[in-house]
Protein backbone atom coordinates (compact mmCIF):
# COMPACT_ATOMS: atom_id res chain seq x y z
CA UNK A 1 139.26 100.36 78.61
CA UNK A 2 139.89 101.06 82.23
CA UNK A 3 142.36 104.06 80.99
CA UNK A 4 139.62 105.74 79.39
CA UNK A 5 136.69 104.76 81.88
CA UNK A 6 138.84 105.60 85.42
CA UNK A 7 139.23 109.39 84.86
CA UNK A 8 135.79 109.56 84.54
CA UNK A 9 134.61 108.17 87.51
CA UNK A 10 134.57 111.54 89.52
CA UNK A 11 132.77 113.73 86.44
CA UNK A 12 130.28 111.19 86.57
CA UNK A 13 129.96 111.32 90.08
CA UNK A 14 129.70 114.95 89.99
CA UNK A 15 126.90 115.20 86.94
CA UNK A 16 124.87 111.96 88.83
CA UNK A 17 124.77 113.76 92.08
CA UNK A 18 123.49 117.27 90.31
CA UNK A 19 120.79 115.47 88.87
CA UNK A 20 119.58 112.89 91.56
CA UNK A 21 120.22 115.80 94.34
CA UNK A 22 121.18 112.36 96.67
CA UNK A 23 124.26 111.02 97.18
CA UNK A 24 123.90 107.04 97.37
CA UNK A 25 121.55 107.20 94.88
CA UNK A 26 124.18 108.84 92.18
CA UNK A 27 126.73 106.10 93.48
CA UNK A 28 124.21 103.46 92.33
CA UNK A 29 123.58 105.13 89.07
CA UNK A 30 127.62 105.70 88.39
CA UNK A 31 127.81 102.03 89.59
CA UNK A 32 125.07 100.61 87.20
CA UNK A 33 126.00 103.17 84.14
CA UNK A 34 129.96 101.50 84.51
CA UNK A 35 128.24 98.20 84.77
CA UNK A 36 126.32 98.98 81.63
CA UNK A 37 129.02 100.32 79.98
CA UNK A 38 131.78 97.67 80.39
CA UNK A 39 128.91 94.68 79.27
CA UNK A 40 128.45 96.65 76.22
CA UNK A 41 131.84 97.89 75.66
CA UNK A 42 131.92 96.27 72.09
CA UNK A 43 129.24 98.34 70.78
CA UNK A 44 130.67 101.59 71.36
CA UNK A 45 131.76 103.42 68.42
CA UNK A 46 135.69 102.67 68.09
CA UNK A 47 135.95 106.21 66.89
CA UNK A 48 133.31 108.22 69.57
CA UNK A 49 134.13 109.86 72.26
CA UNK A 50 134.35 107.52 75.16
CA UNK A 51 133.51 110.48 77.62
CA UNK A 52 129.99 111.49 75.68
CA UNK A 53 129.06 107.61 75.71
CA UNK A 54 129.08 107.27 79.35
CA UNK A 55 127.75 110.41 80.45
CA UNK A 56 125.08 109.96 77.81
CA UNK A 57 124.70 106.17 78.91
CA UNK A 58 124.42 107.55 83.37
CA UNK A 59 122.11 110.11 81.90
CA UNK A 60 119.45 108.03 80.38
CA UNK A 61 119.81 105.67 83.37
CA UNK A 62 118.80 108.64 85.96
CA UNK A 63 116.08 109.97 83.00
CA UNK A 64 114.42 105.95 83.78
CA UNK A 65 115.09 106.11 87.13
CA UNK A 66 113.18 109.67 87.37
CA UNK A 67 110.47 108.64 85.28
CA UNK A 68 110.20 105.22 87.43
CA UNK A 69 110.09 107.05 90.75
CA UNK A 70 107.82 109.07 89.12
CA UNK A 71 105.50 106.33 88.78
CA UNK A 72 105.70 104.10 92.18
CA UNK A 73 105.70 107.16 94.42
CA UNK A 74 108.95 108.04 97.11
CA UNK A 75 110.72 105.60 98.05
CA UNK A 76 111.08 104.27 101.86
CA UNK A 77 113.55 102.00 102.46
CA UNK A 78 112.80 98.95 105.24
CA UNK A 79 114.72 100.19 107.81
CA UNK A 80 112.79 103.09 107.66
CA UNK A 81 109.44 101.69 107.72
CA UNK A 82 109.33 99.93 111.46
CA UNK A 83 107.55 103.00 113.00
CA UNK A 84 105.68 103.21 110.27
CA UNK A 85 101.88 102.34 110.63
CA UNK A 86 99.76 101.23 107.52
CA UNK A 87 96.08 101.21 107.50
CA UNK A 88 93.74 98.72 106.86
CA UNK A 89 93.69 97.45 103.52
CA UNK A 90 90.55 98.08 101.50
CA UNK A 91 89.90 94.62 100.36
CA UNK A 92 89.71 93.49 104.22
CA UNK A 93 87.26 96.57 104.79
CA UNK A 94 85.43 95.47 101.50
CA UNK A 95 85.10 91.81 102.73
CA UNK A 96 84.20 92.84 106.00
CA UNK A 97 81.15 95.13 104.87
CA UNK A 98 80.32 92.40 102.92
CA UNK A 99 79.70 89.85 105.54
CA UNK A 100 78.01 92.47 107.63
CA UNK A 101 75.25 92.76 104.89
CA UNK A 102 74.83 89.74 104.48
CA UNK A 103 74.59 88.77 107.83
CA UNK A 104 71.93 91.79 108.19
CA UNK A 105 69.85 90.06 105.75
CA UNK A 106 70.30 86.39 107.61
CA UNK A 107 67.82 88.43 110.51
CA UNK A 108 64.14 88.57 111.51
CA UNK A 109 63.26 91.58 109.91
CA UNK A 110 61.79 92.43 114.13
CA UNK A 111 65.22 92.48 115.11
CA UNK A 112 67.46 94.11 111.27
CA UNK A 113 64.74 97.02 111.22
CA UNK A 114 65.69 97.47 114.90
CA UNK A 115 69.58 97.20 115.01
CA UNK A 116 69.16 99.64 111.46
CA UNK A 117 67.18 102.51 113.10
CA UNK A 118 69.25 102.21 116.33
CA UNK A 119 72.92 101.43 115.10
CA UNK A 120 72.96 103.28 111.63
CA UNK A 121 70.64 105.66 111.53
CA UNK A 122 71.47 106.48 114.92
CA UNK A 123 67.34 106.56 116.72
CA UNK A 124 67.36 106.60 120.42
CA UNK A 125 65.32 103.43 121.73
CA UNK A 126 62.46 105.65 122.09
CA UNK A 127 62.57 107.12 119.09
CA UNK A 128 62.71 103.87 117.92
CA UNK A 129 59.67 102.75 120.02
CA UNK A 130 58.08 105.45 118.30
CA UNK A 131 58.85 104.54 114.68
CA UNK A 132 57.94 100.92 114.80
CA UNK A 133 54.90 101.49 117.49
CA UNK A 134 56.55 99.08 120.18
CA UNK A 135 57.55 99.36 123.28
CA UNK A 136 61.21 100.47 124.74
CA UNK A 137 61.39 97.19 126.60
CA UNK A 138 60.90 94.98 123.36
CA UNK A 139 62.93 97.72 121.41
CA UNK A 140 65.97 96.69 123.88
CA UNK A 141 65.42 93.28 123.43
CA UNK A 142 65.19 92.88 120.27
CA UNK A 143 68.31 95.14 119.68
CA UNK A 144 69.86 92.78 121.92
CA UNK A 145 69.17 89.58 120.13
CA UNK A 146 69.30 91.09 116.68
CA UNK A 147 73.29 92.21 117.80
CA UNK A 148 74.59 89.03 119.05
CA UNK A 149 73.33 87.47 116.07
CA UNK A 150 75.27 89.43 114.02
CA UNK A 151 78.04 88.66 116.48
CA UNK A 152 77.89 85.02 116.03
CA UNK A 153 77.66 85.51 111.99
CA UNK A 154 80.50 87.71 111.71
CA UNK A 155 82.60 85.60 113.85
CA UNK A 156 81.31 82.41 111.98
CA UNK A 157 82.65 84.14 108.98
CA UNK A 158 85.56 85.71 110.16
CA UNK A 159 86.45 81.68 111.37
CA UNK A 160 85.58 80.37 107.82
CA UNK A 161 87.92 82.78 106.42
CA UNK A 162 90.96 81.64 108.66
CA UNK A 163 89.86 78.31 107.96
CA UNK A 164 89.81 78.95 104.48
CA UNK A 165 86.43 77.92 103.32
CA UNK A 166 85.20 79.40 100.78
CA UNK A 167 81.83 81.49 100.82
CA UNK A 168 79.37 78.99 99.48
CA UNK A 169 75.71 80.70 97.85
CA UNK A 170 73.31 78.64 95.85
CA UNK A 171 72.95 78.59 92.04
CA UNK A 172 69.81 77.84 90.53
């Protein structure tokens, strides 16, 4: 076996490295097609061409390796990745847009309808004054109140979630 597989070794090379265009990767796919092909050296055709069965067993290894990369995107190894940034996942975003509704909804609707116009839909206090036929003074305090509520509930949550207890709503 080792007769026939050893003069390979550097045509295989060759074809792995024309197809994966990098060189460590084409090692790794000589390495595991050899690996593959010496576990499952009885089931070769005593009469085939030992050549054609490995280069046809390292090129349906790179086809699955293509078609995998293909699939989960480049590859970066860890080394690589400790300047790397990442954003915020989603789900935290999700969860925390969550809690901010619902803590919206926990206040006096004097003080939501006032950190709404002011903080979303982005009303100067007078404007604000204006809308809800108040004055700037109680437009401020309100605002005030209505945000350190929400400061309170989002750190109450934020807490509960470190914590680990779960978000608890009533069934009827």
């Amino acid at each position: 076996m080792a007769q026939l597989v050893e003069p390979l070794i550097p045509a295989l090379r060759r074809y792995a490295r024309a197809l994966l265009r990098d060189r460590v990767a084409a090692d790794d796919l000589v390495q595991d097609g050899l690996e593959r092909a010496i576990g499952r050296w009885h089931q070769r055709q005593a009469d085939g061409n030992a050549r054609s069965w490995l280069f046809a067993i390292v090129h349906n290894l790179a086809l699955n390796r293509m078609r995998q990369s293909g699939r989960r995107g480049p590859h970066l190894p860890l080394e690589a990745a400790d300047g790397v940034s990442f954003g915020t996942p989603a789900q935290e975003q999700g969860l925390q847009h969550r809690d901010l509704v619902r803590a919206l909804q926990t206040l006096p609707e004097e003080q939501r309808s006032v950190v709404l116009l002011v903080s979303v839909e982005d009303l100067s206090y007078a404007e604000v004054a204006e809308v809800l036929k108040i004055p700037i003074g109680t437009v401020m305090s309100r605002l005030s109140r209505g945000r350190e509520r929400l400061r309170l509930a989002m750190e109450g949550a934020a807490a509960a979630e470190a914590a680990g207890v779960p978000h608890l709503r009533r069934v009827k």
